[in-house]
PDB file of N, CA and C in Angstrom:
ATOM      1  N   UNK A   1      15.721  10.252 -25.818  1.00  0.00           N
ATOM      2  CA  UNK A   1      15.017  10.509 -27.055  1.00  0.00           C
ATOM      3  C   UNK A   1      15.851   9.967 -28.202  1.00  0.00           C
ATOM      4  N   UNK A   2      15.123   9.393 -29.212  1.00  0.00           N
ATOM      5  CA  UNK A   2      15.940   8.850 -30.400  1.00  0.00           C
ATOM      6  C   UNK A   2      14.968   8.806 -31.611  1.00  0.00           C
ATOM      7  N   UNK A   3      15.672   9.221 -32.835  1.00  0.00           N
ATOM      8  CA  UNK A   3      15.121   9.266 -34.135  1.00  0.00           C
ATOM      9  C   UNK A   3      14.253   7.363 -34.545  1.00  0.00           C
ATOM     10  N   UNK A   4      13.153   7.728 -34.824  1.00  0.00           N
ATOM     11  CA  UNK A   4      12.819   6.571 -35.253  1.00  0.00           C
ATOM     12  C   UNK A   4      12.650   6.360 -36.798  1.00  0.00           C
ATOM     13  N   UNK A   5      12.766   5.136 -37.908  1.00  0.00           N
ATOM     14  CA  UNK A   5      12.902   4.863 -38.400  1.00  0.00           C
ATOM     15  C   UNK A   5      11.113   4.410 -38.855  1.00  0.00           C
ATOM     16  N   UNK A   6      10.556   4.233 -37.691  1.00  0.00           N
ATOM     17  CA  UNK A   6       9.015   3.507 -37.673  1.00  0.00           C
ATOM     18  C   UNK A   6       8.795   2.517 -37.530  1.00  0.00           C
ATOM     19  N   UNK A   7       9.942   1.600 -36.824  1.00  0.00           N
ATOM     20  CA  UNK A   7      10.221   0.244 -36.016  1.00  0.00           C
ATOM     21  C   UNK A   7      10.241   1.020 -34.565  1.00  0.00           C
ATOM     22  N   UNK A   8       9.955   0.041 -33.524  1.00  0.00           N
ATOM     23  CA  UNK A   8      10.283  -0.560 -32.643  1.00  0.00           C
ATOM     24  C   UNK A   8      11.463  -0.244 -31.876  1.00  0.00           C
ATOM     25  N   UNK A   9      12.225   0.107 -31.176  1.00  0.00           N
ATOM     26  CA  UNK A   9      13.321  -0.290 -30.715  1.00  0.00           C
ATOM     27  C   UNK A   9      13.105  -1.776 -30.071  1.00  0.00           C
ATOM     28  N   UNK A  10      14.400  -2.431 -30.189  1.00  0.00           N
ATOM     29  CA  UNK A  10      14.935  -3.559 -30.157  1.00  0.00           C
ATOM     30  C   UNK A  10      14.393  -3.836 -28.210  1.00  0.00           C
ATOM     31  N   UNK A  11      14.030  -4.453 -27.466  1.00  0.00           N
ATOM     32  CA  UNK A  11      14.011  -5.358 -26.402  1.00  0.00           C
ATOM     33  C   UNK A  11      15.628  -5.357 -25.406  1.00  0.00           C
ATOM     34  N   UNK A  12      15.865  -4.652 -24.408  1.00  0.00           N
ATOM     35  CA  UNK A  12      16.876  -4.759 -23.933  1.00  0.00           C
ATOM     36  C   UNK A  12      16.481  -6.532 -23.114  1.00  0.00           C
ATOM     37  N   UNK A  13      17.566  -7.258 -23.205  1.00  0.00           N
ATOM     38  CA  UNK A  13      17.936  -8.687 -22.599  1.00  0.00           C
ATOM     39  C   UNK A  13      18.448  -8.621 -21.273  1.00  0.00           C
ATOM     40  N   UNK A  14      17.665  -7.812 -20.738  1.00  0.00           N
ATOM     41  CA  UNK A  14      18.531  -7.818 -19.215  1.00  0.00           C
ATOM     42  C   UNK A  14      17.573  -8.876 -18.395  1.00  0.00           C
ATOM     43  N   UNK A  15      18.089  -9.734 -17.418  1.00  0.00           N
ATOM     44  CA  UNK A  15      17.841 -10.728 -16.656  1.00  0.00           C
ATOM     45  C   UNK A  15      17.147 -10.160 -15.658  1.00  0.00           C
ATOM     46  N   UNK A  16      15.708 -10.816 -15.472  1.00  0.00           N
ATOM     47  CA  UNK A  16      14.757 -10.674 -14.477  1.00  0.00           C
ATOM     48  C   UNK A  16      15.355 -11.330 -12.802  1.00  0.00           C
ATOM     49  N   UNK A  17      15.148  -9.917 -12.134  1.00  0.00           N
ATOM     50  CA  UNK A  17      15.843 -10.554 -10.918  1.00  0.00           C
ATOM     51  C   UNK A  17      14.825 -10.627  -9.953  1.00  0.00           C
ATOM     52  N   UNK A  18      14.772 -11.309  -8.889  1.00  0.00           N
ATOM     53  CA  UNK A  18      13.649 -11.121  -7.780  1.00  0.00           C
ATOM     54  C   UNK A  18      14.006  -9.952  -6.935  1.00  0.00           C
ATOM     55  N   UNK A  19      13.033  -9.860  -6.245  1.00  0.00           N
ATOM     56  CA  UNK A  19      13.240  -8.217  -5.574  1.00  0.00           C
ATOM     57  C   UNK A  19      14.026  -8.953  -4.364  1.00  0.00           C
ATOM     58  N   UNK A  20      14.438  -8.139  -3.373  1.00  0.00           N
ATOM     59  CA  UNK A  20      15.404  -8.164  -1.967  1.00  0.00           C
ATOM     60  C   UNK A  20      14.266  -8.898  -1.037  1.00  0.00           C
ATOM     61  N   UNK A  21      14.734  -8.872   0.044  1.00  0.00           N
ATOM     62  CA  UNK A  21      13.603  -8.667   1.471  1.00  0.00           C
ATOM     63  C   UNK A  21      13.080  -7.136   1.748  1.00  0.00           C
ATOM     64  N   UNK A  22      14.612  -6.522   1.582  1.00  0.00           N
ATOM     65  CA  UNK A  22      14.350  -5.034   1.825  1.00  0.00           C
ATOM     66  C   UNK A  22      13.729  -4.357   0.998  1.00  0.00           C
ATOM     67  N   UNK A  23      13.843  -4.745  -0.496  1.00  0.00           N
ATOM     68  CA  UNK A  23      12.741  -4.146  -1.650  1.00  0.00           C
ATOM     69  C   UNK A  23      11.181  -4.427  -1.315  1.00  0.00           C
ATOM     70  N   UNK A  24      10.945  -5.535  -1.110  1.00  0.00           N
ATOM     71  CA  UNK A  24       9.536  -5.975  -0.518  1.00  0.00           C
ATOM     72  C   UNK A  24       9.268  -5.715   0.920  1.00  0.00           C
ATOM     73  N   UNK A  25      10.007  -5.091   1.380  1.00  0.00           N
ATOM     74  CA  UNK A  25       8.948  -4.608   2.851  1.00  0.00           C
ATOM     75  C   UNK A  25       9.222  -3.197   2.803  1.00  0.00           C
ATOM     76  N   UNK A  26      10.000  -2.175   1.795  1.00  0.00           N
ATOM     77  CA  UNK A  26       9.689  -1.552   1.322  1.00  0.00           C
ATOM     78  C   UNK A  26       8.567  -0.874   0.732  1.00  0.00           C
ATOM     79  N   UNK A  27       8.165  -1.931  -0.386  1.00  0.00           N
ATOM     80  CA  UNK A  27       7.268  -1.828  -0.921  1.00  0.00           C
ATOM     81  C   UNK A  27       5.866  -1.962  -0.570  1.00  0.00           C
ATOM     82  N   UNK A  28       5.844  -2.597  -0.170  1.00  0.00           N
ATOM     83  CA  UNK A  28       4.537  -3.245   1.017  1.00  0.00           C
ATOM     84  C   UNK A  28       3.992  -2.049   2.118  1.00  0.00           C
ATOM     85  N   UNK A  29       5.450  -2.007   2.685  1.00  0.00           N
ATOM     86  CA  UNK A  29       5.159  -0.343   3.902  1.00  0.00           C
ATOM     87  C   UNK A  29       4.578   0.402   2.894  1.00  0.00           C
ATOM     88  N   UNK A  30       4.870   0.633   1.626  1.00  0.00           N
ATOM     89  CA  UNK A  30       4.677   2.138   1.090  1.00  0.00           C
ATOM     90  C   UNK A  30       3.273   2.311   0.786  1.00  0.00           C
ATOM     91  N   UNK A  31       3.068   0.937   0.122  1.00  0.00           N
ATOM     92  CA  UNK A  31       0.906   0.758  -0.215  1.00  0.00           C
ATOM     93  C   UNK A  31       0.462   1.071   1.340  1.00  0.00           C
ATOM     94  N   UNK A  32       0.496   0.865   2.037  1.00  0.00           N
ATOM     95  CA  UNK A  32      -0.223   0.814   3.394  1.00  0.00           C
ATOM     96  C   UNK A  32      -0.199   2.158   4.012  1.00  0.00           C
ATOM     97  N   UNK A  33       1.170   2.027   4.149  1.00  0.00           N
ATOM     98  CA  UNK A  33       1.689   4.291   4.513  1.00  0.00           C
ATOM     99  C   UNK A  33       0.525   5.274   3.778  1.00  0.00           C
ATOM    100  N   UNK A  34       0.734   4.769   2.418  1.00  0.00           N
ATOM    101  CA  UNK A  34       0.450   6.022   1.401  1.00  0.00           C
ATOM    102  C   UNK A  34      -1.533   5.688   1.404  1.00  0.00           C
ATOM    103  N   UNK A  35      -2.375   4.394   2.222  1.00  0.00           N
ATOM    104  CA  UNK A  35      -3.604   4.437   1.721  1.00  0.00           C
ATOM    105  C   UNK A  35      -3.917   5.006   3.369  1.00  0.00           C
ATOM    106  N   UNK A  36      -3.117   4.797   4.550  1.00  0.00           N
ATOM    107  CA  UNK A  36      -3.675   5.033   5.923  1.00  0.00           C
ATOM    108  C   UNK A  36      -3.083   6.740   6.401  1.00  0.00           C
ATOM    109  N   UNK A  37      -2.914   7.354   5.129  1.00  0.00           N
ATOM    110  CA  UNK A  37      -2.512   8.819   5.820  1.00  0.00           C
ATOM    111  C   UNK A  37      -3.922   9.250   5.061  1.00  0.00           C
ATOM    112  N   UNK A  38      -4.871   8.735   3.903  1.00  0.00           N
ATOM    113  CA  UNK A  38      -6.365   9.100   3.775  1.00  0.00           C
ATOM    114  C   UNK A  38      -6.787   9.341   4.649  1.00  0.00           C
ATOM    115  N   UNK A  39      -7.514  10.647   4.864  1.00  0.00           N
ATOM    116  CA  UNK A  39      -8.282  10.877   5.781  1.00  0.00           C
ATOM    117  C   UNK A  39      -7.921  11.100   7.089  1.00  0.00           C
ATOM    118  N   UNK A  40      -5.772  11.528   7.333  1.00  0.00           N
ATOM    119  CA  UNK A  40      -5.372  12.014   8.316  1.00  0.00           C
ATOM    120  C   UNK A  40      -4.902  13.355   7.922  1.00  0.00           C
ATOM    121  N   UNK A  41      -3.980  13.594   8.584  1.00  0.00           N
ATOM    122  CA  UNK A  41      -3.530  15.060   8.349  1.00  0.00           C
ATOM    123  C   UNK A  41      -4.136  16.173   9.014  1.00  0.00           C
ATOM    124  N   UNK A  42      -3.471  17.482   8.768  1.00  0.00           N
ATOM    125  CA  UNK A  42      -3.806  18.575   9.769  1.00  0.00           C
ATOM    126  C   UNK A  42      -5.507  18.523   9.907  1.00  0.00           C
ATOM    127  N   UNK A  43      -6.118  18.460   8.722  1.00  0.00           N
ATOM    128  CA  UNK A  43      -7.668  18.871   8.643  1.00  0.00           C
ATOM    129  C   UNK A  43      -8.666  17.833   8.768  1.00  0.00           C
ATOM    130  N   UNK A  44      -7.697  16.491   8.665  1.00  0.00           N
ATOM    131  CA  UNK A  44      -8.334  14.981   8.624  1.00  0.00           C
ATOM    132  C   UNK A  44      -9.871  15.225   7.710  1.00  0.00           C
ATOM    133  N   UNK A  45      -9.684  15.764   6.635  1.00  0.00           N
ATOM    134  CA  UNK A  45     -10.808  15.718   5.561  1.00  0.00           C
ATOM    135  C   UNK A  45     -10.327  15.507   4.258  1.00  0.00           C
ATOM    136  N   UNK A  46      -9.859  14.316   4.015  1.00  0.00           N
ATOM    137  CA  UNK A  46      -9.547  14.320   2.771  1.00  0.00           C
ATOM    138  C   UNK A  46      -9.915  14.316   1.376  1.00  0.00           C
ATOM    139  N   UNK A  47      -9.922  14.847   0.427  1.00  0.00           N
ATOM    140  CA  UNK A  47     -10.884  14.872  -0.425  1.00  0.00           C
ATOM    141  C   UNK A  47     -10.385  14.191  -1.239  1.00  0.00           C
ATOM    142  N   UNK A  48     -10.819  12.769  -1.458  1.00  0.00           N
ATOM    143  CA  UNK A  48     -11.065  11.924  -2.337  1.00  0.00           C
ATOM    144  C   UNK A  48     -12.088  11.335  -3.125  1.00  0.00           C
ATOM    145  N   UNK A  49     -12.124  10.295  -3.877  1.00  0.00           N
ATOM    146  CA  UNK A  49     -13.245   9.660  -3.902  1.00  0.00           C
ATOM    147  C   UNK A  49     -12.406   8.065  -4.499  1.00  0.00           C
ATOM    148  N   UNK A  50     -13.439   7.214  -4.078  1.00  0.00           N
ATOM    149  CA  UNK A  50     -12.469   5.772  -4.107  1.00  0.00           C
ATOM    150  C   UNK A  50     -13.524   5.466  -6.065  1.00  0.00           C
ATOM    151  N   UNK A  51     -13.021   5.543  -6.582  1.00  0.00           N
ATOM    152  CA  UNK A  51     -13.472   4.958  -7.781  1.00  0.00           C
ATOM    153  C   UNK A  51     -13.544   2.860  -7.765  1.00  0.00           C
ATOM    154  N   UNK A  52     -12.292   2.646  -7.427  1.00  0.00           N
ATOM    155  CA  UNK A  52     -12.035   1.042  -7.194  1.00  0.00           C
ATOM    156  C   UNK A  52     -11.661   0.458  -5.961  1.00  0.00           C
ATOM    157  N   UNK A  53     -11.974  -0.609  -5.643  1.00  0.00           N
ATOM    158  CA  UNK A  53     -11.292  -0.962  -4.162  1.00  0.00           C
ATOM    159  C   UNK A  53     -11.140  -2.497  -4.511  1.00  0.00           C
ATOM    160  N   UNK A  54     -10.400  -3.090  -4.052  1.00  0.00           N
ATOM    161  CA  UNK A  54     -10.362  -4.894  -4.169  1.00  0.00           C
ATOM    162  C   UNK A  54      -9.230  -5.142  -3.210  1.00  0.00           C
ATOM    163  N   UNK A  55      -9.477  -6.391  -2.147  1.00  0.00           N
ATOM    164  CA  UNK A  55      -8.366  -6.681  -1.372  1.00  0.00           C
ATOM    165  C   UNK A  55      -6.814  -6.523  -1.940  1.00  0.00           C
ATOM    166  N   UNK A  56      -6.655  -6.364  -2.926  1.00  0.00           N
ATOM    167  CA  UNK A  56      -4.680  -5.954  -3.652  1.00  0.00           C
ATOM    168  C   UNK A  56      -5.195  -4.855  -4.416  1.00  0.00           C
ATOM    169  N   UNK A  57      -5.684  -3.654  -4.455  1.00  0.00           N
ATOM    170  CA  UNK A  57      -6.342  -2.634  -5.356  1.00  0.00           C
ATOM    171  C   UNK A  57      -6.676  -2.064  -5.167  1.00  0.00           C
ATOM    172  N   UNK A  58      -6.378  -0.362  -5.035  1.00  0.00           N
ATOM    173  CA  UNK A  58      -7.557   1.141  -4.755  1.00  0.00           C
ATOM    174  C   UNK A  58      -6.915   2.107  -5.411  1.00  0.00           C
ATOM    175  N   UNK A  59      -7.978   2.301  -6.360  1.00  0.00           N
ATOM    176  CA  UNK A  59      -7.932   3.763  -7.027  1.00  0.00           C
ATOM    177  C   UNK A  59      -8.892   5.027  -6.685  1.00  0.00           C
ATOM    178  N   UNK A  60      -7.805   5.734  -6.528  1.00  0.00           N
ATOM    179  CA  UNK A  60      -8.908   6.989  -6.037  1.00  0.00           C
ATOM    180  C   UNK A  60      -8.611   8.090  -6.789  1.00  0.00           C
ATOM    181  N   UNK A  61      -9.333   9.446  -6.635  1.00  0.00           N
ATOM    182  CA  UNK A  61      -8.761  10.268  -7.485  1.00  0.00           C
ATOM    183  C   UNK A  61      -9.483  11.515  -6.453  1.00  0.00           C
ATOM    184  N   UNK A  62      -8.739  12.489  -6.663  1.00  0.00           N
ATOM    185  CA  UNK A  62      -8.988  14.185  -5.798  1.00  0.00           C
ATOM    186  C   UNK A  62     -10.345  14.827  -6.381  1.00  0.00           C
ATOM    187  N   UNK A  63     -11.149  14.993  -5.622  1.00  0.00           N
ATOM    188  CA  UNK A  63     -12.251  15.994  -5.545  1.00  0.00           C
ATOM    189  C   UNK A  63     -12.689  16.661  -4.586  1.00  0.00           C
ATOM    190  N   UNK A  64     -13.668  17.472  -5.124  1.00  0.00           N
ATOM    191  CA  UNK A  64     -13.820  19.163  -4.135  1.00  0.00           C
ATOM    192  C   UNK A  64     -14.600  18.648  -2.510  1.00  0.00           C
ATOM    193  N   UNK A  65     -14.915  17.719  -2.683  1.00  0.00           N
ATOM    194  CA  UNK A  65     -16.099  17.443  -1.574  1.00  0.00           C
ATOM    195  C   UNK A  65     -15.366  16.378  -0.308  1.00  0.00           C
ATOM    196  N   UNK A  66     -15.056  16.583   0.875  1.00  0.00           N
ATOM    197  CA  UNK A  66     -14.833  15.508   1.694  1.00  0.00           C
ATOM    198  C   UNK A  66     -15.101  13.970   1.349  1.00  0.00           C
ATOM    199  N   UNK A  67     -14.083  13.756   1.897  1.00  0.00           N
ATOM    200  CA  UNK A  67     -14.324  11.935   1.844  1.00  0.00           C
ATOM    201  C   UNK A  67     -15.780  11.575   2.246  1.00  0.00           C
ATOM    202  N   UNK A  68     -16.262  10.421   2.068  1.00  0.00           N
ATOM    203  CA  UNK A  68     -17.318   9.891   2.693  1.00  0.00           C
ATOM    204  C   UNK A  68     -17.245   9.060   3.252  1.00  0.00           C
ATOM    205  N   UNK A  69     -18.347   8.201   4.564  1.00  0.00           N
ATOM    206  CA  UNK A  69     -17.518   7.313   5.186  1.00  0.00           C
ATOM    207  C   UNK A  69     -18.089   6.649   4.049  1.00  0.00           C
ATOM    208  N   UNK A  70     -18.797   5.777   3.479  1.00  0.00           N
ATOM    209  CA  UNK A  70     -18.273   4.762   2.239  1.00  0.00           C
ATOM    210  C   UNK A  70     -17.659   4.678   1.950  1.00  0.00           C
ATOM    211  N   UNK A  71     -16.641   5.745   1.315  1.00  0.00           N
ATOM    212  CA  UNK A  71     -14.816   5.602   0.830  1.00  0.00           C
ATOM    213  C   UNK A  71     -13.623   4.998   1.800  1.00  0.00           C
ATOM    214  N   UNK A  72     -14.267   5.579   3.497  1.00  0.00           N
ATOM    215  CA  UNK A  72     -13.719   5.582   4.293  1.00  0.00           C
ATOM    216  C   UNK A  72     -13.645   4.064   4.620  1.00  0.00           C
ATOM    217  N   UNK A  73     -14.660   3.439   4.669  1.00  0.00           N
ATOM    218  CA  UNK A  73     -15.342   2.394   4.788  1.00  0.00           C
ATOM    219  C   UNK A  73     -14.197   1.243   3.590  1.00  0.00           C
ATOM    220  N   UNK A  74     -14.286   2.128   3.210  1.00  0.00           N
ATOM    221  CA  UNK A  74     -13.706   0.990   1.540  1.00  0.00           C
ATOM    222  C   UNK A  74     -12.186   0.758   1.749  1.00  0.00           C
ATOM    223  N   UNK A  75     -11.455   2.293   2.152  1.00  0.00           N
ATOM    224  CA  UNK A  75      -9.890   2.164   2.883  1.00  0.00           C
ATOM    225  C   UNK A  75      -9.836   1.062   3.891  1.00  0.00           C
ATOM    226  N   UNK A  76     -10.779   1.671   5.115  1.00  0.00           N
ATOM    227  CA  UNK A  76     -10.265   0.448   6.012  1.00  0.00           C
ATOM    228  C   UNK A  76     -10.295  -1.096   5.919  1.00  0.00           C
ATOM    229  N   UNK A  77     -11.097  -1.420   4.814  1.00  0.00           N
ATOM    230  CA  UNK A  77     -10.990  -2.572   4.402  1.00  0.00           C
ATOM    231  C   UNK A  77     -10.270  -3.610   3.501  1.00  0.00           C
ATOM    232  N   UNK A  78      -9.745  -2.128   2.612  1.00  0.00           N
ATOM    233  CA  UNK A  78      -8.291  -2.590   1.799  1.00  0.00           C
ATOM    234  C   UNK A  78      -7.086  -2.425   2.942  1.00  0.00           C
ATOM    235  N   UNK A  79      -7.276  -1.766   3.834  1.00  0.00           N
ATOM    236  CA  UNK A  79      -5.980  -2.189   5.159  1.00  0.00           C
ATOM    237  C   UNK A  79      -5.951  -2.930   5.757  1.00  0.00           C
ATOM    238  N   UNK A  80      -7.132  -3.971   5.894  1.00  0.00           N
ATOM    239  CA  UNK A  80      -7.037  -4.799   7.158  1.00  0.00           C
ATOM    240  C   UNK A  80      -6.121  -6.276   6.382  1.00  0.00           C
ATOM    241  N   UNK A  81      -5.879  -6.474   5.339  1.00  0.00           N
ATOM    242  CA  UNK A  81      -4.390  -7.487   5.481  1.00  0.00           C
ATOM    243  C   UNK A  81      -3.331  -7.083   5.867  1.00  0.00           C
ATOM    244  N   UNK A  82      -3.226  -5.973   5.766  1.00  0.00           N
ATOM    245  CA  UNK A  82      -2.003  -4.899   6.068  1.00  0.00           C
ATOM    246  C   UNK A  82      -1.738  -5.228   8.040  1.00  0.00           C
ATOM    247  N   UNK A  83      -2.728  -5.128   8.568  1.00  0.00           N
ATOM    248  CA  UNK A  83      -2.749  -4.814  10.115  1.00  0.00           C
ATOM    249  C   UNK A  83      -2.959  -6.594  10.727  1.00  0.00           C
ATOM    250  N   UNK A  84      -3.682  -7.457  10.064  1.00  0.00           N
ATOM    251  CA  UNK A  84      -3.791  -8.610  10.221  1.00  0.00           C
ATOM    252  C   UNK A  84      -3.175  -9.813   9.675  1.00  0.00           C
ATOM    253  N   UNK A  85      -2.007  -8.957   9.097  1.00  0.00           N
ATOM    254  CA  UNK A  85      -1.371 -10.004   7.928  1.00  0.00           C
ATOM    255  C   UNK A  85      -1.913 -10.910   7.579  1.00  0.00           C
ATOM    256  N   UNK A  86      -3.297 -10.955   6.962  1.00  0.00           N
ATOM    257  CA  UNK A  86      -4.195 -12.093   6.696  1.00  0.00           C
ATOM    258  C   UNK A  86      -3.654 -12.124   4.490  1.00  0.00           C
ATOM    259  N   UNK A  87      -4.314 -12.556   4.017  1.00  0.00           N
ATOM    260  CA  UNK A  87      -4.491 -12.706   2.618  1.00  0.00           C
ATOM    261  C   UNK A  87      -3.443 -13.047   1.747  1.00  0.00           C
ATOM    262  N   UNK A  88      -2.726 -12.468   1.138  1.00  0.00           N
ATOM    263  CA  UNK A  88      -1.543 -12.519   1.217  1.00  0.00           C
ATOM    264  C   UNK A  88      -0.118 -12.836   1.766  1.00  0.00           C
ATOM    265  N   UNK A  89      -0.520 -11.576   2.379  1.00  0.00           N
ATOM    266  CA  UNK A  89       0.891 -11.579   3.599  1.00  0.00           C
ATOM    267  C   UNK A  89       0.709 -12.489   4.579  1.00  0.00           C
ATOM    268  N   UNK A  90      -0.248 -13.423   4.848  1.00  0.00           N
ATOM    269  CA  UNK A  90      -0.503 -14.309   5.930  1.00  0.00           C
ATOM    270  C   UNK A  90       0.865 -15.221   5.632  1.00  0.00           C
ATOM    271  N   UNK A  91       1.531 -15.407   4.239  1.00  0.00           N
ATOM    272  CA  UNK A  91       2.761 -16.028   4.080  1.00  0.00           C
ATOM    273  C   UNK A  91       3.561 -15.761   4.273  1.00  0.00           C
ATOM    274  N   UNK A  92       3.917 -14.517   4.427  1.00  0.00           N
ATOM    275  CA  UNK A  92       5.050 -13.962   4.463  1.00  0.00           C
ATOM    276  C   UNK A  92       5.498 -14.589   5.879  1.00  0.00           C
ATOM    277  N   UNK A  93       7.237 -15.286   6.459  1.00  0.00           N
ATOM    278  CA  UNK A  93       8.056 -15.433   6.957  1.00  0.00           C
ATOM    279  C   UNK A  93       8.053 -14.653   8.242  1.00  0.00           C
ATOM    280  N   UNK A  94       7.804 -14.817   9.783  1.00  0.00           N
ATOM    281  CA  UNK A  94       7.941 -14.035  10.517  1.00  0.00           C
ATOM    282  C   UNK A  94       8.628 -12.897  10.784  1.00  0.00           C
ATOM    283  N   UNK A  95       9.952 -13.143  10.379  1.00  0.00           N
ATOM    284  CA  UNK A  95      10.766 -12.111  10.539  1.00  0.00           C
ATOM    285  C   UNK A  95      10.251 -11.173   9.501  1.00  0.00           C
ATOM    286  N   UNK A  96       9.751 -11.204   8.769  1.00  0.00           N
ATOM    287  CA  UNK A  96       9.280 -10.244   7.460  1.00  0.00           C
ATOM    288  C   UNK A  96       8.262  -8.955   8.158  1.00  0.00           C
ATOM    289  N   UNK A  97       7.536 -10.308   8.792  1.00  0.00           N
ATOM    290  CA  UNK A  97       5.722  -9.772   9.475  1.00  0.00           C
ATOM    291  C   UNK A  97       6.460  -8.760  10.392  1.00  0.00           C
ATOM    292  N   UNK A  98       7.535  -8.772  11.196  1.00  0.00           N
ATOM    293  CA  UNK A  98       8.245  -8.201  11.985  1.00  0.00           C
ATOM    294  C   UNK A  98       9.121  -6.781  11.620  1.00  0.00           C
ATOM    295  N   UNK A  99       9.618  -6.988  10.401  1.00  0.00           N
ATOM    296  CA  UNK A  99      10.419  -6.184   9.944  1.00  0.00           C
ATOM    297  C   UNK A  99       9.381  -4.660   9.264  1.00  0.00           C
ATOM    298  N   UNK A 100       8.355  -5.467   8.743  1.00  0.00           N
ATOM    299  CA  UNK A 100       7.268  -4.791   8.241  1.00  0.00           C
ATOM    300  C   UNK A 100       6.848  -3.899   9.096  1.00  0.00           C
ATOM    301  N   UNK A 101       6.226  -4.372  10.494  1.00  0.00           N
ATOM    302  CA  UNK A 101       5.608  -3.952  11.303  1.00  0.00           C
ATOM    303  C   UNK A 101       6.637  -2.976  11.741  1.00  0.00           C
ATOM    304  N   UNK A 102       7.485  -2.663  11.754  1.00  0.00           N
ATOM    305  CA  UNK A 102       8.584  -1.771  12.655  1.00  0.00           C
ATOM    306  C   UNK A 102       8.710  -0.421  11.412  1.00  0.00           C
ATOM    307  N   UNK A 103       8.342  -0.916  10.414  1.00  0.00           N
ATOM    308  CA  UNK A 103       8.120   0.578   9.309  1.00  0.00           C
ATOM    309  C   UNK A 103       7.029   1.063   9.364  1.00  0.00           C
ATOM    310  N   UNK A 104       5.815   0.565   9.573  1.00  0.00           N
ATOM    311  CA  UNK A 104       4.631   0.955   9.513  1.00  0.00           C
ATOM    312  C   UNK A 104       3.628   1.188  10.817  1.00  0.00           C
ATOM    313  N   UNK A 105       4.513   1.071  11.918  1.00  0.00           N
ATOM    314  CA  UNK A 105       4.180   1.272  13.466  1.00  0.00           C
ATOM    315  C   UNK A 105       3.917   2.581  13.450  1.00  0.00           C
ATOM    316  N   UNK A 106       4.050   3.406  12.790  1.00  0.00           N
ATOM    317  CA  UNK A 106       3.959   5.120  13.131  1.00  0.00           C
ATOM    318  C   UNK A 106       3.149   5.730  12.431  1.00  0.00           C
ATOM    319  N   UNK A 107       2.316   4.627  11.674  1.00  0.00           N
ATOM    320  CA  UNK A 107       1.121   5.010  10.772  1.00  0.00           C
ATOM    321  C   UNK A 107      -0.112   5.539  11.457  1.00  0.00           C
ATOM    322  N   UNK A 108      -0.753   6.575  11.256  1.00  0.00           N
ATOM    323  CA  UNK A 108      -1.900   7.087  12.045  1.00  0.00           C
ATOM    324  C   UNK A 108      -2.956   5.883  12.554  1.00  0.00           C
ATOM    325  N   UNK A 109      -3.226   4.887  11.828  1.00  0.00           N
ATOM    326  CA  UNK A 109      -4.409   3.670  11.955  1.00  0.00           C
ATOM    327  C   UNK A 109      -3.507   2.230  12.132  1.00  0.00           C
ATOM    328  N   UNK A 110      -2.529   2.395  12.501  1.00  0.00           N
ATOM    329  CA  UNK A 110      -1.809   1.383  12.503  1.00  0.00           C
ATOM    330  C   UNK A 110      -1.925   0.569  14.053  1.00  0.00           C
ATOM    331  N   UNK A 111      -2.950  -0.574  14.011  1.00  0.00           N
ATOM    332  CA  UNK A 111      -2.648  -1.491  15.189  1.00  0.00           C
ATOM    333  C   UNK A 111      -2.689  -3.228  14.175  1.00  0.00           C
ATOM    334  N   UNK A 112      -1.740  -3.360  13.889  1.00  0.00           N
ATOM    335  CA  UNK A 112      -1.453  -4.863  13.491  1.00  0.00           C
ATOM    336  C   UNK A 112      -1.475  -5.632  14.356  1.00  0.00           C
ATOM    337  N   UNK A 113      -1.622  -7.218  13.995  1.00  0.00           N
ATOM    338  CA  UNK A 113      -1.761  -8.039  14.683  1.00  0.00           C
ATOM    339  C   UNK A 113      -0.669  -8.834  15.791  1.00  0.00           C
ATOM    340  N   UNK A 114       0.638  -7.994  14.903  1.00  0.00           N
ATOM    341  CA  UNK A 114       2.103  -8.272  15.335  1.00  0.00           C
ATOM    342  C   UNK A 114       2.495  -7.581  16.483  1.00  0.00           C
ATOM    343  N   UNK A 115       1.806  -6.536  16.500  1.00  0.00           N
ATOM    344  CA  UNK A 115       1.958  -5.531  18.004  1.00  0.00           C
ATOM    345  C   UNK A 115       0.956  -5.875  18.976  1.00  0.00           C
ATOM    346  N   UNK A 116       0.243  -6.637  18.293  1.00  0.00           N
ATOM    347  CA  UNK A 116      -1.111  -6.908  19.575  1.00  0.00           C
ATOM    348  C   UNK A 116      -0.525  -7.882  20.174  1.00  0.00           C
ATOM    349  N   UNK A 117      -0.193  -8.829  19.447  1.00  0.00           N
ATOM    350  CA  UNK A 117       0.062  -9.907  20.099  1.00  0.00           C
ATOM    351  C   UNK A 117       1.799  -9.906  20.915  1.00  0.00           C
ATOM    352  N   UNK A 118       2.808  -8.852  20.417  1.00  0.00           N
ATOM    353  CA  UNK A 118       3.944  -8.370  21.338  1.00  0.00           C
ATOM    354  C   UNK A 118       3.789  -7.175  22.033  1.00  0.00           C
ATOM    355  N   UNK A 119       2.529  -7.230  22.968  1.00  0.00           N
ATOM    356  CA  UNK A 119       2.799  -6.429  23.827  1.00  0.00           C
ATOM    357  C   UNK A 119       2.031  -6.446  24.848  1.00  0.00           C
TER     358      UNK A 119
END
């Protein structure tokens, strides 16, 4: 907290760095983790509702009434680059597709294309 004057504070100059490998498959596990435990859990009724969905995009927000499969419908379809490394991630570096897959193997809906095809 700081007294303002009714300017601005000044712009810190700190240098834009790129993220790690480990920051980005981090990050990546965590969108996928946090949209494929929807609709698991003890009661597997989750009460959501998907307001937005777009292949890189889902907003949802908590309400009183069970999921629907439309919503449901709308998740599994913002996951399937996730499981098919298609769209995006179709670039990503094998070892990545690999490293990824070994965080997100224990996900309730989790059959990627990386385990289908190693095993």
């Amino acid at each position: 907290m700081g007294i303002s004057n009714g300017s601005k504070p000044t712009k810190d100059d700190l240098p834009r760095e790129s993220p790690t490998q480990d920051h980005l498959i981090f990050a990546i596990a965590g969108v996928y983790l946090a949209s494929s435990r929807i609709g698991n859990g003890k009661d597997q009724k989750s009460r959501i509702r998907v307001n937005y969905v777009s292949k890189t995009f889902i907003i949802y927000s908590l309400i009183d009434s069970e999921i629907t499969p439309e919503a449901m419908k709308a998740i599994e379809t913002f996951e399937q680059p996730f499981e098919k490394f298609s769209h995006q991630l179709a670039e990503l570096p094998a070892d990545i597709k690999k490293q990824l897959c070994e965080h997100i193997m224990h996900a309730p809906r989790h059959n990627c294309s990386h385990c289908s095809e190693n095993t």
